[in-house]
C-alpha atoms as a PDB file:
ATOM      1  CA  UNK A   1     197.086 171.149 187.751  1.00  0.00           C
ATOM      2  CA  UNK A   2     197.999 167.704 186.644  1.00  0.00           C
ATOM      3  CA  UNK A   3     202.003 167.975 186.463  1.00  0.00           C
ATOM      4  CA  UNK A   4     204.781 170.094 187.754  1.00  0.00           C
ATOM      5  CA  UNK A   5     205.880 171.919 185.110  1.00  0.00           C
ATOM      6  CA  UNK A   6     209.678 172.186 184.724  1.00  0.00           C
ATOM      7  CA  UNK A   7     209.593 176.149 184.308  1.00  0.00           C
ATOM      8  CA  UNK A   8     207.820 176.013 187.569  1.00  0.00           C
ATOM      9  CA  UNK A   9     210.599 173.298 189.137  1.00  0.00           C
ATOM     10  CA  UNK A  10     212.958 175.998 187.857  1.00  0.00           C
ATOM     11  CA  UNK A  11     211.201 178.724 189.964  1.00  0.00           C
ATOM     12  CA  UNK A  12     210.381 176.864 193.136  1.00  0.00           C
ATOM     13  CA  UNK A  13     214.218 177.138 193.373  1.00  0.00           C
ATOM     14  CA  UNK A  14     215.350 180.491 192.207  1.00  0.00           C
ATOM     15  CA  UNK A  15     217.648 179.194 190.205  1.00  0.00           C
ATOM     16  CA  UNK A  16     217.975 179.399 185.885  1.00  0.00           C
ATOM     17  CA  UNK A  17     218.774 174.885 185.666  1.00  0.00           C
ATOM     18  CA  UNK A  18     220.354 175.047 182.510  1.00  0.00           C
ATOM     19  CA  UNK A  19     220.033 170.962 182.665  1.00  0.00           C
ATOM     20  CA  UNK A  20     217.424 168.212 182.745  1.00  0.00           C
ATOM     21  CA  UNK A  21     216.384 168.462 186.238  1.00  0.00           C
ATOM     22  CA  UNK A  22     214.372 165.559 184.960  1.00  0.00           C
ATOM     23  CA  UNK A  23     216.831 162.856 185.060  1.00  0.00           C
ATOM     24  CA  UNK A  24     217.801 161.537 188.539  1.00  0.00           C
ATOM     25  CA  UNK A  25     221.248 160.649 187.373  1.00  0.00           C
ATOM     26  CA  UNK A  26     221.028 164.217 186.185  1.00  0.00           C
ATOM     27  CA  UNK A  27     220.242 165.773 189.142  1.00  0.00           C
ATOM     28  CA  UNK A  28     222.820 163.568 191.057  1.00  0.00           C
ATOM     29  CA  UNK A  29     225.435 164.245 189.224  1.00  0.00           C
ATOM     30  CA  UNK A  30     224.719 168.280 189.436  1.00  0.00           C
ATOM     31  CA  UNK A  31     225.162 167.802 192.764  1.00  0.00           C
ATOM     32  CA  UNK A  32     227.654 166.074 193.396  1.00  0.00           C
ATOM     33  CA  UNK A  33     229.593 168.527 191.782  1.00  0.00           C
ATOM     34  CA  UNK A  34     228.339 171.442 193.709  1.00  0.00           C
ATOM     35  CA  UNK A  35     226.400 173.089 190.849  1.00  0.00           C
ATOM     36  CA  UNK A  36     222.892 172.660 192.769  1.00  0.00           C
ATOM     37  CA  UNK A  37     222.663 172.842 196.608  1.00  0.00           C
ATOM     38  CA  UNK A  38     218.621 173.560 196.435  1.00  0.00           C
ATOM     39  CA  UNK A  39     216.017 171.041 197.730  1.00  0.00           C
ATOM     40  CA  UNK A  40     214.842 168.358 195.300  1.00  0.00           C
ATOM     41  CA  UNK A  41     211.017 169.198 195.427  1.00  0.00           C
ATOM     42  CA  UNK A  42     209.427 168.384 192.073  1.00  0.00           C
ATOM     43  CA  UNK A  43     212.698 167.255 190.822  1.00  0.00           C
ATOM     44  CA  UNK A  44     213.263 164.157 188.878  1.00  0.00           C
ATOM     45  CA  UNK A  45     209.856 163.336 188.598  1.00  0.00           C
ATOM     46  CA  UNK A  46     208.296 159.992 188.854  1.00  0.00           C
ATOM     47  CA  UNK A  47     211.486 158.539 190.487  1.00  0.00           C
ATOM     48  CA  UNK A  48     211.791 157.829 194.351  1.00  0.00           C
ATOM     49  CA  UNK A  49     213.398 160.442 197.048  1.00  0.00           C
ATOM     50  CA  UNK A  50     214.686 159.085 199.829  1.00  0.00           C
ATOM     51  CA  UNK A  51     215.329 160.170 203.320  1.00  0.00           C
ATOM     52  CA  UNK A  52     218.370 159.631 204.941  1.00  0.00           C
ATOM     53  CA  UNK A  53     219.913 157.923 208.246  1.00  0.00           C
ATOM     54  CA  UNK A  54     223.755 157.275 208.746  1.00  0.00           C
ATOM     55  CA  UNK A  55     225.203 155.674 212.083  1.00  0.00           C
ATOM     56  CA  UNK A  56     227.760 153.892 213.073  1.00  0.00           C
ATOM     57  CA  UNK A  57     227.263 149.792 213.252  1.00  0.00           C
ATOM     58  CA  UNK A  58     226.939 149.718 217.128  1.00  0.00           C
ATOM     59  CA  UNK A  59     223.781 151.333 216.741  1.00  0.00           C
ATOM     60  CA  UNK A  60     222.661 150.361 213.526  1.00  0.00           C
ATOM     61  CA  UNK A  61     220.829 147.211 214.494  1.00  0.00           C
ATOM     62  CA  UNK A  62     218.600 149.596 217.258  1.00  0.00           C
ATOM     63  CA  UNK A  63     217.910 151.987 214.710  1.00  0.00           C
ATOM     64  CA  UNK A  64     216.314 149.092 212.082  1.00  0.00           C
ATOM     65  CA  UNK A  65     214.291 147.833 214.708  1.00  0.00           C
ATOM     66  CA  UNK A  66     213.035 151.544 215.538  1.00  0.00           C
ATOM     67  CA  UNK A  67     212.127 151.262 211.696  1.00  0.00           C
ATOM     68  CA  UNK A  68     210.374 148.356 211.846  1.00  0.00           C
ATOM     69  CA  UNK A  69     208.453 149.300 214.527  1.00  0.00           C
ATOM     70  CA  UNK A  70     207.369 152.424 213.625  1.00  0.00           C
ATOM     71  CA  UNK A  71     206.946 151.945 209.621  1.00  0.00           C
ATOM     72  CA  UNK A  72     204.751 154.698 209.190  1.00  0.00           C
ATOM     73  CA  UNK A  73     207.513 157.364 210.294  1.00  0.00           C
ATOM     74  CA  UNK A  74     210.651 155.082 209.139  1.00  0.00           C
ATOM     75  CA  UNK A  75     209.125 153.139 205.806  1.00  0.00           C
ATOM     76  CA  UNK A  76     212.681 151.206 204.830  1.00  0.00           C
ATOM     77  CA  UNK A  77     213.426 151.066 201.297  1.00  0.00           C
ATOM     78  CA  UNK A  78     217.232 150.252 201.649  1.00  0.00           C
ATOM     79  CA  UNK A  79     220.082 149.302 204.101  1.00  0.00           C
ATOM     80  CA  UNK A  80     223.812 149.201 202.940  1.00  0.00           C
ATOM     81  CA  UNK A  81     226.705 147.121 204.283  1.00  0.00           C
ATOM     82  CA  UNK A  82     228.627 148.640 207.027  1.00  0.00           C
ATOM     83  CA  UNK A  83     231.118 150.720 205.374  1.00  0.00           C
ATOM     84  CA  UNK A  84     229.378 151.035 201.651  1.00  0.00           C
ATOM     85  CA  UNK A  85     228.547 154.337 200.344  1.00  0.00           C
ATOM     86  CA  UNK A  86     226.756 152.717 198.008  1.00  0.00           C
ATOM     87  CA  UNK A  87     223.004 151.695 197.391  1.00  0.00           C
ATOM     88  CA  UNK A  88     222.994 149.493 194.255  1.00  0.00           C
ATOM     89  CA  UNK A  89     219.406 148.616 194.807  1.00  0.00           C
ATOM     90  CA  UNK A  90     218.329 152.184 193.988  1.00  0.00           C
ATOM     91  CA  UNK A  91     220.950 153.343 191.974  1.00  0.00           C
ATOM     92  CA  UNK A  92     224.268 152.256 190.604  1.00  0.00           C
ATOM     93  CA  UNK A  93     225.976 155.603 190.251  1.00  0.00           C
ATOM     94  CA  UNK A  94     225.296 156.634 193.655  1.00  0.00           C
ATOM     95  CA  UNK A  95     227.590 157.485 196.150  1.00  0.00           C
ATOM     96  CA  UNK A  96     225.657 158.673 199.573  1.00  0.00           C
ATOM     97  CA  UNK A  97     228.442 161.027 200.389  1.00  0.00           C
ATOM     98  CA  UNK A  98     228.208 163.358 197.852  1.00  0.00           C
ATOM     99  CA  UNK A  99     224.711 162.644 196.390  1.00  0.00           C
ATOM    100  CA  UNK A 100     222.700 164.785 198.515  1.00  0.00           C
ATOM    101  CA  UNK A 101     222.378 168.511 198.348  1.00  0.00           C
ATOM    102  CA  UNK A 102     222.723 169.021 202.329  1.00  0.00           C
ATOM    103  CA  UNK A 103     223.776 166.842 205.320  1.00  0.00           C
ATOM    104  CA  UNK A 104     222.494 167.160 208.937  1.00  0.00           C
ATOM    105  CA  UNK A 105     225.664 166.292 211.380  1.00  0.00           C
ATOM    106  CA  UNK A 106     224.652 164.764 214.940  1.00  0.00           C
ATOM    107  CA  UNK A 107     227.808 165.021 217.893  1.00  0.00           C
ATOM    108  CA  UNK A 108     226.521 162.821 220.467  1.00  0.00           C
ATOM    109  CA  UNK A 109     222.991 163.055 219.840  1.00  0.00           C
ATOM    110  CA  UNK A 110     223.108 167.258 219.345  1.00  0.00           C
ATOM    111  CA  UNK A 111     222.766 169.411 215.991  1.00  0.00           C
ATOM    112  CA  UNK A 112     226.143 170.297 214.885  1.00  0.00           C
ATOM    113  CA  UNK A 113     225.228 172.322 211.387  1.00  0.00           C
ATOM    114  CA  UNK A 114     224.544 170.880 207.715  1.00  0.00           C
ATOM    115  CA  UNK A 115     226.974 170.827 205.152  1.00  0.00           C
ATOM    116  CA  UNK A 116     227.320 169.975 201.707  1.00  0.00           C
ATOM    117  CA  UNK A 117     229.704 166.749 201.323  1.00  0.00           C
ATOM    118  CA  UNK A 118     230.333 164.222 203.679  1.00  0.00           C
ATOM    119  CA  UNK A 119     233.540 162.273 202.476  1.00  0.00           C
ATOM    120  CA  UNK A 120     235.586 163.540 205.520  1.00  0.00           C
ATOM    121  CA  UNK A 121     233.380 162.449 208.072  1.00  0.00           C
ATOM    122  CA  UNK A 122     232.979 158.952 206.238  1.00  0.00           C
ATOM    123  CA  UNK A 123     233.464 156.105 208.458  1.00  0.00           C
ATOM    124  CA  UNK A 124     234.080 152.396 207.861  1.00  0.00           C
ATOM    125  CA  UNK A 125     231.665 151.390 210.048  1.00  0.00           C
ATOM    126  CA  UNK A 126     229.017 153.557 208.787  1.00  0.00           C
ATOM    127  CA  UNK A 127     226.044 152.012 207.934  1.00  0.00           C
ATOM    128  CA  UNK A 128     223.194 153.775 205.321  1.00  0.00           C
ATOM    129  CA  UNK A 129     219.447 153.995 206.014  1.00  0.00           C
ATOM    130  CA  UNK A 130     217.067 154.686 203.237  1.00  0.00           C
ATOM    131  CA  UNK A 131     213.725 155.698 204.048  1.00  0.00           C
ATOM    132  CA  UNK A 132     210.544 156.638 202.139  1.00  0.00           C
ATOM    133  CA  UNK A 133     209.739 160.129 201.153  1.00  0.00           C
ATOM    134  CA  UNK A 134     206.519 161.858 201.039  1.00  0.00           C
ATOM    135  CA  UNK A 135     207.305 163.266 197.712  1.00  0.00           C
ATOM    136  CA  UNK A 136     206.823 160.009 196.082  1.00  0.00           C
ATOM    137  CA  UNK A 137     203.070 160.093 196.811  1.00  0.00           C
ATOM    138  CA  UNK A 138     202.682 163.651 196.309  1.00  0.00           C
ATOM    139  CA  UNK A 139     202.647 163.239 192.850  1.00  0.00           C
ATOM    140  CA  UNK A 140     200.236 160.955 192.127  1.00  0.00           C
ATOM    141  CA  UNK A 141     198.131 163.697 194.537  1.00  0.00           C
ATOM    142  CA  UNK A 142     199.045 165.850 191.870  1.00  0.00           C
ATOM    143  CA  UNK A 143     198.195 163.796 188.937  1.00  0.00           C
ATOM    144  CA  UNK A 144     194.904 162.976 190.299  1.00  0.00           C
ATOM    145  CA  UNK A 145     194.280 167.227 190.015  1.00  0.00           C
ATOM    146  CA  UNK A 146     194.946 167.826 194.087  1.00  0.00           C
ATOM    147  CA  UNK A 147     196.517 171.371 194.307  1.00  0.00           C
ATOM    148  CA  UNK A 148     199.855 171.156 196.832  1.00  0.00           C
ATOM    149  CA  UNK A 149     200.336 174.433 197.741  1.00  0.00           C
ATOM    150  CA  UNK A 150     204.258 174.099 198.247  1.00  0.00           C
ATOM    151  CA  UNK A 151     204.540 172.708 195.294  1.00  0.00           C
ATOM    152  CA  UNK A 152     203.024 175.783 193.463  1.00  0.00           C
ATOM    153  CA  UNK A 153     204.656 178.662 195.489  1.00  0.00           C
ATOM    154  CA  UNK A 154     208.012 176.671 195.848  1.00  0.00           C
ATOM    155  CA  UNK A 155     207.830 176.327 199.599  1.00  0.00           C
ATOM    156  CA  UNK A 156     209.430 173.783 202.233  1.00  0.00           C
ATOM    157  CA  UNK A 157     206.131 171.240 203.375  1.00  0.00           C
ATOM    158  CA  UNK A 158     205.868 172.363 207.101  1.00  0.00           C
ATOM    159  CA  UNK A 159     207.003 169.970 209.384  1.00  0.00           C
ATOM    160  CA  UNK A 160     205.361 169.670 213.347  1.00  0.00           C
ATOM    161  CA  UNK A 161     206.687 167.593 216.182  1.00  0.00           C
ATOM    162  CA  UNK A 162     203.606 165.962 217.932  1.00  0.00           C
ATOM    163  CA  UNK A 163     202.989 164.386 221.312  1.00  0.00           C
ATOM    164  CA  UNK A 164     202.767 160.589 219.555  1.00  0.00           C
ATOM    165  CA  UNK A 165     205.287 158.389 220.687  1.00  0.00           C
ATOM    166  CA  UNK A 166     206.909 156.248 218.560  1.00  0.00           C
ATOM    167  CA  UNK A 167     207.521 152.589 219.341  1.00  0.00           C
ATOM    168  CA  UNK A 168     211.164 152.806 221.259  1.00  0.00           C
ATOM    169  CA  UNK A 169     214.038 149.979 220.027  1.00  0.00           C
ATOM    170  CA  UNK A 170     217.229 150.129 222.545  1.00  0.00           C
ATOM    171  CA  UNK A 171     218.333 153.881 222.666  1.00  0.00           C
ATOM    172  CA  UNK A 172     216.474 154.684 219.615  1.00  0.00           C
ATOM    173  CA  UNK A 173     212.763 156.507 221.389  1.00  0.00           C
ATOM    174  CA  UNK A 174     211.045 159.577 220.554  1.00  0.00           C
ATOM    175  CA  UNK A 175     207.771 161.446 219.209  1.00  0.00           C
ATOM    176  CA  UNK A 176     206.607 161.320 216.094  1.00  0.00           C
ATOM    177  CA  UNK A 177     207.518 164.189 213.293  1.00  0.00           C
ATOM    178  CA  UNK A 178     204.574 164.538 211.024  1.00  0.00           C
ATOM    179  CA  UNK A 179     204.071 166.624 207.468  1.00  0.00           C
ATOM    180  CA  UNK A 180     200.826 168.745 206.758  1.00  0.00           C
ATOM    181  CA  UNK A 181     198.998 169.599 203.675  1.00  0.00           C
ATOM    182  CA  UNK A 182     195.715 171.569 203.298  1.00  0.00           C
ATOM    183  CA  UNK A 183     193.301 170.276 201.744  1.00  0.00           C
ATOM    184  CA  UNK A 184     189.243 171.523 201.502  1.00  0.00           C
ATOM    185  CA  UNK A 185     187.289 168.153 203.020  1.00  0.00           C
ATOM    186  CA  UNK A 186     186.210 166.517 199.375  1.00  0.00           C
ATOM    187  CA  UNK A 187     190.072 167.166 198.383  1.00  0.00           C
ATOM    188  CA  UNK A 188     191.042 165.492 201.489  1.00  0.00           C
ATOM    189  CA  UNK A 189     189.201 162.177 201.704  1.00  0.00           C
ATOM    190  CA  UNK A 190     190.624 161.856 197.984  1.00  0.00           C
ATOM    191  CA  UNK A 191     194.383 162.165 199.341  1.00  0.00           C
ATOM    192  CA  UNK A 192     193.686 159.422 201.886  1.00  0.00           C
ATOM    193  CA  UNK A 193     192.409 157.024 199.307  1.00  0.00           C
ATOM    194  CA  UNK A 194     195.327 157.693 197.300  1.00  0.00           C
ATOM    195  CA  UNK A 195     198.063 158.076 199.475  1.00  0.00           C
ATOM    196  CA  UNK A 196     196.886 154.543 201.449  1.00  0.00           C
ATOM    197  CA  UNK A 197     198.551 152.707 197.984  1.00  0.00           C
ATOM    198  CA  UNK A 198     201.743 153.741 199.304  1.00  0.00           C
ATOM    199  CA  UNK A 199     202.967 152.229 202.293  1.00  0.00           C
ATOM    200  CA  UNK A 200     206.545 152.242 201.761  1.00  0.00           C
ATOM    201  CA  UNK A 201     206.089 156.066 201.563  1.00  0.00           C
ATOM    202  CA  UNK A 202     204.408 156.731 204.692  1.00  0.00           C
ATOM    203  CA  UNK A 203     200.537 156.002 203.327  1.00  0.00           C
ATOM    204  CA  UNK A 204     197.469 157.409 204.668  1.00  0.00           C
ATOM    205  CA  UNK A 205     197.566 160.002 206.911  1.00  0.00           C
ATOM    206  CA  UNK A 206     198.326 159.700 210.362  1.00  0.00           C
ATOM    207  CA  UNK A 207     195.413 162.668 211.692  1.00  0.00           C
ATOM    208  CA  UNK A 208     193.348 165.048 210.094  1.00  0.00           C
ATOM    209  CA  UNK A 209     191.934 168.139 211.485  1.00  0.00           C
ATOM    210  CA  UNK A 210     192.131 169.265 215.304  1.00  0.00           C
ATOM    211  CA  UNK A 211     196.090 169.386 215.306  1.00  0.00           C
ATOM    212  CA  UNK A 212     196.020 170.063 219.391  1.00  0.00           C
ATOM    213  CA  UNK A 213     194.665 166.637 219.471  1.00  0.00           C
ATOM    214  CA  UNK A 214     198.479 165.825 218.171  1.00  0.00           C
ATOM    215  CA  UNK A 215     200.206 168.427 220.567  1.00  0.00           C
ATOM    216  CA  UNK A 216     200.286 170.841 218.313  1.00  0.00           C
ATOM    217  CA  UNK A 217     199.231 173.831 219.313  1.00  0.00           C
ATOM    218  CA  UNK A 218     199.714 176.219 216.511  1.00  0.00           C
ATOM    219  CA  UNK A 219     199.208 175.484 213.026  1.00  0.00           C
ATOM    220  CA  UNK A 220     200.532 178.104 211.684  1.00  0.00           C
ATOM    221  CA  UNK A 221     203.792 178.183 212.989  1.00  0.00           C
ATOM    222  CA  UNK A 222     205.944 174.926 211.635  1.00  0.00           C
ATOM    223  CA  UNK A 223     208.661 173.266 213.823  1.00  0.00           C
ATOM    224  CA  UNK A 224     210.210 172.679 210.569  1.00  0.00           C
ATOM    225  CA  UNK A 225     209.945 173.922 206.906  1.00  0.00           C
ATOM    226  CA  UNK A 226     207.924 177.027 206.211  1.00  0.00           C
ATOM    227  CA  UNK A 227     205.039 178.214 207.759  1.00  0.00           C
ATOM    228  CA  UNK A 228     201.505 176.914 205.913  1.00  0.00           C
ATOM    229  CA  UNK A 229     198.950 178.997 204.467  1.00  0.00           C
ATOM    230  CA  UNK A 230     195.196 177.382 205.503  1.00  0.00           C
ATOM    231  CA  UNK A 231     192.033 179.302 203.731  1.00  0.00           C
ATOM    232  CA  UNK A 232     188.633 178.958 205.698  1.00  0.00           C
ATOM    233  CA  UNK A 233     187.770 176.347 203.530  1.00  0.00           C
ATOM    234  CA  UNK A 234     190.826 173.881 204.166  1.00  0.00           C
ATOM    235  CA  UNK A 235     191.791 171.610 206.848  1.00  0.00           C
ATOM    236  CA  UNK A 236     194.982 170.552 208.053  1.00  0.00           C
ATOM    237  CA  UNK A 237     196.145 166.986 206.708  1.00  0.00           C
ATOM    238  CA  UNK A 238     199.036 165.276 208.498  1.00  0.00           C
ATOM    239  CA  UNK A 239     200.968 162.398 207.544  1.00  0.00           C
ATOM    240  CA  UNK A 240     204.317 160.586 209.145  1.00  0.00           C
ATOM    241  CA  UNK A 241     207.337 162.364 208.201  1.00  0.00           C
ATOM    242  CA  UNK A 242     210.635 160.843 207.953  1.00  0.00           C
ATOM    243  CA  UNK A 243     212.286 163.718 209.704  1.00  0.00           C
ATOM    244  CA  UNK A 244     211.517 161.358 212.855  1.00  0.00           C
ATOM    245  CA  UNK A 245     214.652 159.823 213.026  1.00  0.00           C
ATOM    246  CA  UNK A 246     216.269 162.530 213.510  1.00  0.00           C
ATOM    247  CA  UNK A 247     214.330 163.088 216.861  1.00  0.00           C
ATOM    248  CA  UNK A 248     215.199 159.449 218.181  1.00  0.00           C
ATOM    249  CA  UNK A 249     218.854 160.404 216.716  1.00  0.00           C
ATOM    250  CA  UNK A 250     219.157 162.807 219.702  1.00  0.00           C
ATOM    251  CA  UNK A 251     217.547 160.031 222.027  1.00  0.00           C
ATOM    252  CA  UNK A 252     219.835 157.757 221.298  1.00  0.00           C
ATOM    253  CA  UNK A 253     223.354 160.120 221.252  1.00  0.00           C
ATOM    254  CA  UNK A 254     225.205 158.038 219.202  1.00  0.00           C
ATOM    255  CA  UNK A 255     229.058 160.072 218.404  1.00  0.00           C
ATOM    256  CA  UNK A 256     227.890 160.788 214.886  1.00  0.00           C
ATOM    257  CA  UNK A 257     225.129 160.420 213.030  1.00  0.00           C
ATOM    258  CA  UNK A 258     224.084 161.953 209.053  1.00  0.00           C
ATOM    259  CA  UNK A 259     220.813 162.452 207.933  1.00  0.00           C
ATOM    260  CA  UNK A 260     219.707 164.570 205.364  1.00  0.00           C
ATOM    261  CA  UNK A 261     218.878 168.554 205.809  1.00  0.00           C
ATOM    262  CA  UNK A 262     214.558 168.161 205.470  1.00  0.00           C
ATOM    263  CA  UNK A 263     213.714 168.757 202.040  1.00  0.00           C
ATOM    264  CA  UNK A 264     217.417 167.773 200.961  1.00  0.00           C
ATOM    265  CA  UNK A 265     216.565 163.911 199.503  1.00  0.00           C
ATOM    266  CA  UNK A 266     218.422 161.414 198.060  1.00  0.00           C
ATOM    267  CA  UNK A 267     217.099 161.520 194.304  1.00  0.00           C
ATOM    268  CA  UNK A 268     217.205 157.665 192.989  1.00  0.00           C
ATOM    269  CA  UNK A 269     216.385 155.584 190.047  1.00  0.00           C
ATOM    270  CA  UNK A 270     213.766 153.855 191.046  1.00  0.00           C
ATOM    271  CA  UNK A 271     210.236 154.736 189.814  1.00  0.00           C
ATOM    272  CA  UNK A 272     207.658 156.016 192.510  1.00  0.00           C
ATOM    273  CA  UNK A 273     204.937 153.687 190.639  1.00  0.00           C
ATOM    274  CA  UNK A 274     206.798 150.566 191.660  1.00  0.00           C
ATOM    275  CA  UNK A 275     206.050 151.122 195.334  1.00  0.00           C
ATOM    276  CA  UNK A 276     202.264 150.878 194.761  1.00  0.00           C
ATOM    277  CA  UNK A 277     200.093 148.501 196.450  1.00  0.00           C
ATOM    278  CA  UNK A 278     196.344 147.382 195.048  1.00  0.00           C
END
């Protein structure tokens, strides 16, 4: 398997796209009218997905240094000015509030549903977070003839809350969420050496193998996404997943907060090669 195919994009959604799902503006623009509310796995490919943090300015400055200190979970690819629904640096067509398939909404730090547009909640003194998505290195894992399973059966990755603590920054603290992927042990050893090139995407893995050694104590039930499949022949590969912010999000309580509904990405123009290192 050496591409994502898009008959098989098509099916991983259940849906008949009658346009290019190829094209990020594409994709964008599809759902910003409302035509496609799916998740944005092997969509657009080759281009960036993004996760996504909105809060209000008072806690804005906390929540970048919560980045910075924990890069691995909260990789930074773009922060707007307070107010801006745009991100010019990774699109110029974009408008956060109605770009993304499904918002998460935060009331003082709880879950308070996921909806599909956010211009009413829009503040002025909102400011956007941009964060790298493990999507962009899943395809070169692809491309170098790695089988995702998710990918093939059209699947959510599973997501697990472990006991690591992140790095705390004011009222910003939490554990870490991470992402897992089986792999057999030859398979896996290739997906660190290629996922390490991509820092700005959350790199190598964070653990492989013995998940209770991560406070996670069963595999095959995910805190978020869909339950994984292992064979006897694969182990489970976890890497830092930038559903984390939403944890410290609930630590911190701010009045509202936005993030994106996991699997729900911000599709941009920028090409996954160009975050590369080496």
């Amino acid at each position: 398997m050496n591409a994502f195919p898009a008959a098989l994009a098509k099916a991983a959604h259940g849906l008949d796209i009658a346009w290019d799902a190829t094209v990020p503006r594409e994709v964008r623009r599809h759902i910003r009218t409302g035509d496609y509310r799916g998740h944005t796995g092997g969509l657009a490919r080759g281009y960036v997905q993004a996760n996504l943090a909105i809060l209000p300015r008072d806690y804005a400055d906390e929540f970048l240094r919560f980045c910075q200190r924990n890069p691995k979970p909260c990789p930074l690819l773009a922060v707007s000015e307070p107010g801006d629904p745009r991100l010019p640096g990774l699109a110029e067509d974009l408008d956060i509030r109605t770009d993304i398939s499904s918002y998460r909404v935060f009331r003082d730090g709880e879950y308070d549903g996921d909806v599909v547009n956010i211009e009413d909640l829009w503040q002025e003194d909102f400011v956007v977070f941009a964060l790298g998505c493990s999507f962009s290195f899943e395809e070169p894992l692809v491309d170098a003839g790695l089988r995702l399973r998710h990918w093939e059966d059209g699947s959510v990755c599973p997501m697990f809350l472990t006991d690591i603590e992140c790095a705390p920054a004011g009222r910003f603290r939490g554990r870490m969420v991470v992402s897992m992927r089986p792999f057999t042990p030859a398979d896996a050893i290739k997906a660190v050496q290629i996922t390490s090139r991509y820092p700005r995407v959350h790199g190598a893995p964070v653990h492989l193998s013995m998940p209770e050694l991560i406070g996670i104590e069963d595999v095959g039930r995910a805190w978020q996404g869909d339950d994984p499949v292992l064979t006897a022949d694969e182990m489970p590969v976890f890497w830092a997943c930038g559903v984390t912010p939403q944890v410290a999000i609930r630590s911190a309580r701010p009045p509202l907060a936005i993030t994106h509904t996991p699997a729900h990405m911000l599709v941009t123009d920028r090409r996954n090669a160009s975050l590369a290192v080496g």
